[in-house]
Protein backbone atom coordinates (compact mmCIF):
# COMPACT_ATOMS: atom_id res chain seq x y z
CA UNK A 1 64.51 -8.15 35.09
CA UNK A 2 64.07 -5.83 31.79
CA UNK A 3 61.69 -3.38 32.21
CA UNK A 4 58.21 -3.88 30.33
CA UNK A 5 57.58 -1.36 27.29
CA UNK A 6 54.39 0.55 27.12
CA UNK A 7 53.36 -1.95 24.21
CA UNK A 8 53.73 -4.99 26.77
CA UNK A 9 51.71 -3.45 29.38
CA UNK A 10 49.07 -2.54 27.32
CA UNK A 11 48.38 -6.35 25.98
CA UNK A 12 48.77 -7.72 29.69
CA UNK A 13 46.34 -5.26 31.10
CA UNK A 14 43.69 -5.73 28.35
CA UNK A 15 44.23 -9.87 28.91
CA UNK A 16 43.69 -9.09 32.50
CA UNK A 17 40.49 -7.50 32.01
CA UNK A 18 39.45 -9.91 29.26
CA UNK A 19 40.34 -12.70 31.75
CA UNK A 20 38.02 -11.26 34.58
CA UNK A 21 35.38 -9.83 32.56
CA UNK A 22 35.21 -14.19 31.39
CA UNK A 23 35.54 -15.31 35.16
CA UNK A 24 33.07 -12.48 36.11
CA UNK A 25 30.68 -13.92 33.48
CA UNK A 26 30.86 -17.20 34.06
CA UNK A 27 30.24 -17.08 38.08
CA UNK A 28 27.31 -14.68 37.13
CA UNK A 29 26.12 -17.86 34.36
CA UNK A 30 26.66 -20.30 37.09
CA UNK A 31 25.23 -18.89 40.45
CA UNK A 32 21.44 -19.34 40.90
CA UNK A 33 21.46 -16.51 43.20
CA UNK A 34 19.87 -13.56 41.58
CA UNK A 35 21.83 -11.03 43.52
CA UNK A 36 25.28 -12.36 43.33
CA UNK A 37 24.36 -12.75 38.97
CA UNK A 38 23.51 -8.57 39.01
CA UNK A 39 27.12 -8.08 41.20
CA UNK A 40 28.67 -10.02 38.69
CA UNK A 41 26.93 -8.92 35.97
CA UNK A 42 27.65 -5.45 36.83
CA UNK A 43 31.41 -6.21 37.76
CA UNK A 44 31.94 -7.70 33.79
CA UNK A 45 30.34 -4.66 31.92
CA UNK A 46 32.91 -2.79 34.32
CA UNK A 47 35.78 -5.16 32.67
CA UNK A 48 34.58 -4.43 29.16
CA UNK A 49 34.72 -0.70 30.10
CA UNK A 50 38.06 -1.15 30.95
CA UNK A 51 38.89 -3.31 27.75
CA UNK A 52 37.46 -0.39 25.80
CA UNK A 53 39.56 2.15 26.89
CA UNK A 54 42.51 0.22 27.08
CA UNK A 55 42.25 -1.05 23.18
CA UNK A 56 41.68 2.28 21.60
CA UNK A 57 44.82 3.12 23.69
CA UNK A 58 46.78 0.06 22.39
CA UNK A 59 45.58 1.28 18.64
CA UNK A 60 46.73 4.76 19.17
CA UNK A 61 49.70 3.60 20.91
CA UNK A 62 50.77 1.67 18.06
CA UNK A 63 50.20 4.27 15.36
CA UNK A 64 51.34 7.37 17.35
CA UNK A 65 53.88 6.06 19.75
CA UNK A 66 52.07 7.31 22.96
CA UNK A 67 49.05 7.43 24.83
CA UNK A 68 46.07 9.94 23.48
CA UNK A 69 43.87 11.97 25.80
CA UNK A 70 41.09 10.07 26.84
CA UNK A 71 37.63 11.27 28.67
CA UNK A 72 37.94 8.83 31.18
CA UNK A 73 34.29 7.99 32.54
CA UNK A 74 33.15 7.69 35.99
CA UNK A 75 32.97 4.82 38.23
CA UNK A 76 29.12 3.42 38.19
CA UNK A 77 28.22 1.15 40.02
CA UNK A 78 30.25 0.51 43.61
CA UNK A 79 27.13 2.13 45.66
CA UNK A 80 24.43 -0.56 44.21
CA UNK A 81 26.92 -3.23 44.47
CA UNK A 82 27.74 -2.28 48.02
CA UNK A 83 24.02 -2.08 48.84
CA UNK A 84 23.69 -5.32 47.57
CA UNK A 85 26.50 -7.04 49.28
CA UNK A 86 25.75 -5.18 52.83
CA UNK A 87 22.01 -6.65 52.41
CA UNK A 88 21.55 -9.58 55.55
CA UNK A 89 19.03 -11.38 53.31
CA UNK A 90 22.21 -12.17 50.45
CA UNK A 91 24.45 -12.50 53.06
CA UNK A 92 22.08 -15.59 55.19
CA UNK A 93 21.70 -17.00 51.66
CA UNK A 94 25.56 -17.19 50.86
CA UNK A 95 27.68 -20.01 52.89
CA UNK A 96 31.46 -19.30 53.16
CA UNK A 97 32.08 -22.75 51.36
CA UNK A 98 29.77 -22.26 48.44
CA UNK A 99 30.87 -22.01 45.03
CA UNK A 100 30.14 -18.23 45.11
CA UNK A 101 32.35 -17.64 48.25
CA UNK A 102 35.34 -19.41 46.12
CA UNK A 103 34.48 -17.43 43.30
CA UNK A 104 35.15 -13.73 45.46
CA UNK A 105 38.11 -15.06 46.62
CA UNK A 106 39.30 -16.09 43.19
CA UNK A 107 38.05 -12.60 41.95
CA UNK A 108 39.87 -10.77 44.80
CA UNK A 109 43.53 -12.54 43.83
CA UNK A 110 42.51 -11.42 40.15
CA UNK A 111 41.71 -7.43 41.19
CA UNK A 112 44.82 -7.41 43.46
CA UNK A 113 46.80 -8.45 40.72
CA UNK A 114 45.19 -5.50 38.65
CA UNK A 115 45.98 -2.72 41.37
CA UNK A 116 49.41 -4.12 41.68
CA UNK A 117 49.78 -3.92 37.41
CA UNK A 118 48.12 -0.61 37.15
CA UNK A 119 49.73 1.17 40.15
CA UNK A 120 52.93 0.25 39.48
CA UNK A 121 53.04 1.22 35.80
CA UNK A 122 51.24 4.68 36.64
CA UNK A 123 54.09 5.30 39.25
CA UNK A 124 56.74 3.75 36.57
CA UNK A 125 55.69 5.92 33.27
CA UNK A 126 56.86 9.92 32.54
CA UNK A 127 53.25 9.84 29.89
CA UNK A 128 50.88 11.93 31.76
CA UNK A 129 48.17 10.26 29.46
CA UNK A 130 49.26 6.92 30.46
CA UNK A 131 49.68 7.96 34.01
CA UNK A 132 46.20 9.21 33.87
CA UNK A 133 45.03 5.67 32.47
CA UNK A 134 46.62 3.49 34.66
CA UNK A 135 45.67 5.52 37.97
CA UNK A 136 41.81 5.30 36.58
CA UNK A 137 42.22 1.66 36.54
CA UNK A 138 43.96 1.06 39.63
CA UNK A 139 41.34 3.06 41.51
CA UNK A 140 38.58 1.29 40.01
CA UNK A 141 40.37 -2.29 40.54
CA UNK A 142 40.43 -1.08 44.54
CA UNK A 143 36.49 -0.47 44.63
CA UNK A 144 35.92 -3.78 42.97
CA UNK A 145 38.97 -5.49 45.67
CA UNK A 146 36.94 -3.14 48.95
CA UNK A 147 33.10 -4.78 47.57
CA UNK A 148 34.27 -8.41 47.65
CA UNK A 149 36.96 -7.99 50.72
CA UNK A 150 33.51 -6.76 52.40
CA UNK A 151 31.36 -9.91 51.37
CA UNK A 152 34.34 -12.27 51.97
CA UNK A 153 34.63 -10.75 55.38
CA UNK A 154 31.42 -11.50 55.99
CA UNK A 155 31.22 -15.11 54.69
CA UNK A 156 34.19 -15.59 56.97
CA UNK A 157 32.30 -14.30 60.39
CA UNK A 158 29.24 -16.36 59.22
CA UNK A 159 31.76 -19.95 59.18
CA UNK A 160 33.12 -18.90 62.75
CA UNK A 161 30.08 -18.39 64.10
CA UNK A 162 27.90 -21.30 62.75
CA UNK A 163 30.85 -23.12 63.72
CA UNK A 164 31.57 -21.91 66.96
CA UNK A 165 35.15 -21.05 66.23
CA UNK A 166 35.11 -18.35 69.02
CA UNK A 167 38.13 -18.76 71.36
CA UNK A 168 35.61 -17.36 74.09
């Protein structure tokens, strides 16, 4: 397999986040629960953080033929989104087959494929600027991957019980 230049990685990671700050959108547009719209709502301004940073490394990249110094900013965010999610009123309005519950699955395949991305090139590059970057991301991916592996967790107890899946 030939090995992706910094150029290459740099236009997939910026689809990637383009792609889930859309998805992230959309399930916020099409959810009429108030609380999962702020989580998602929150989650794509996170995205277009990302973007940011990742395009005025692509334009520097291309003039200067590495990665500038960025002031990378901190994560916002996780705590409310946590508090949120770890609320029992959200999770008795949220069934495990509702469109929402498809949508945090979807989203966790998407952030898992962002970690993966991200890690990988941070362990891959010699660029201690694009090291930097890419080790940002990947920790931010993971916060977004541990909020929804929490409410998908959840959703799944909920099914077993209401169910009566219990082998006991």
């Amino acid at each position: 397999m030939e090995k992706q230049t910094a150029t290459d990685i740099l236009k997939t990671a910026i689809l990637m986040e383009k792609r889930g700050k859309a998805f992230y959108e959309q399930v916020a547009r099409q959810t009429s629960d108030e609380d999962v719209q702020k989580i998602f709502n929150i989650m794509a301004g996170e995205e277009q953080i990302h973007i940011d940073y990742l395009s005025k490394q692509f334009s520097n990249y291309e003039k200067n033929q590495k990665f500038g110094k960025l002031e990378l900013a901190e994560k916002e965010g996780d705590e409310s989104i946590a508090n949120m999610i770890l609320s029992k009123d959200l999770r008795n309005r949220l069934s495990a087959a509702s469109f929402e519950a498809a949508a945090i699955s979807a989203a966790m395949d998407m952030e898992t494929k962002a970690i993966e991305v991200y890690s990988k090139r941070a362990e891959e590059t010699d660029d201690p600027n694009e090291k930097k970057l890419y080790q940002w991301l990947a920790d931010w991916e993971k916060g977004h991957h541990h909020i929804l592996h929490e409410l998908n967790e959840d959703l799944k107890e909920k099914i077993w019980y209401d169910n009566s899946f219990w082998p006991f």
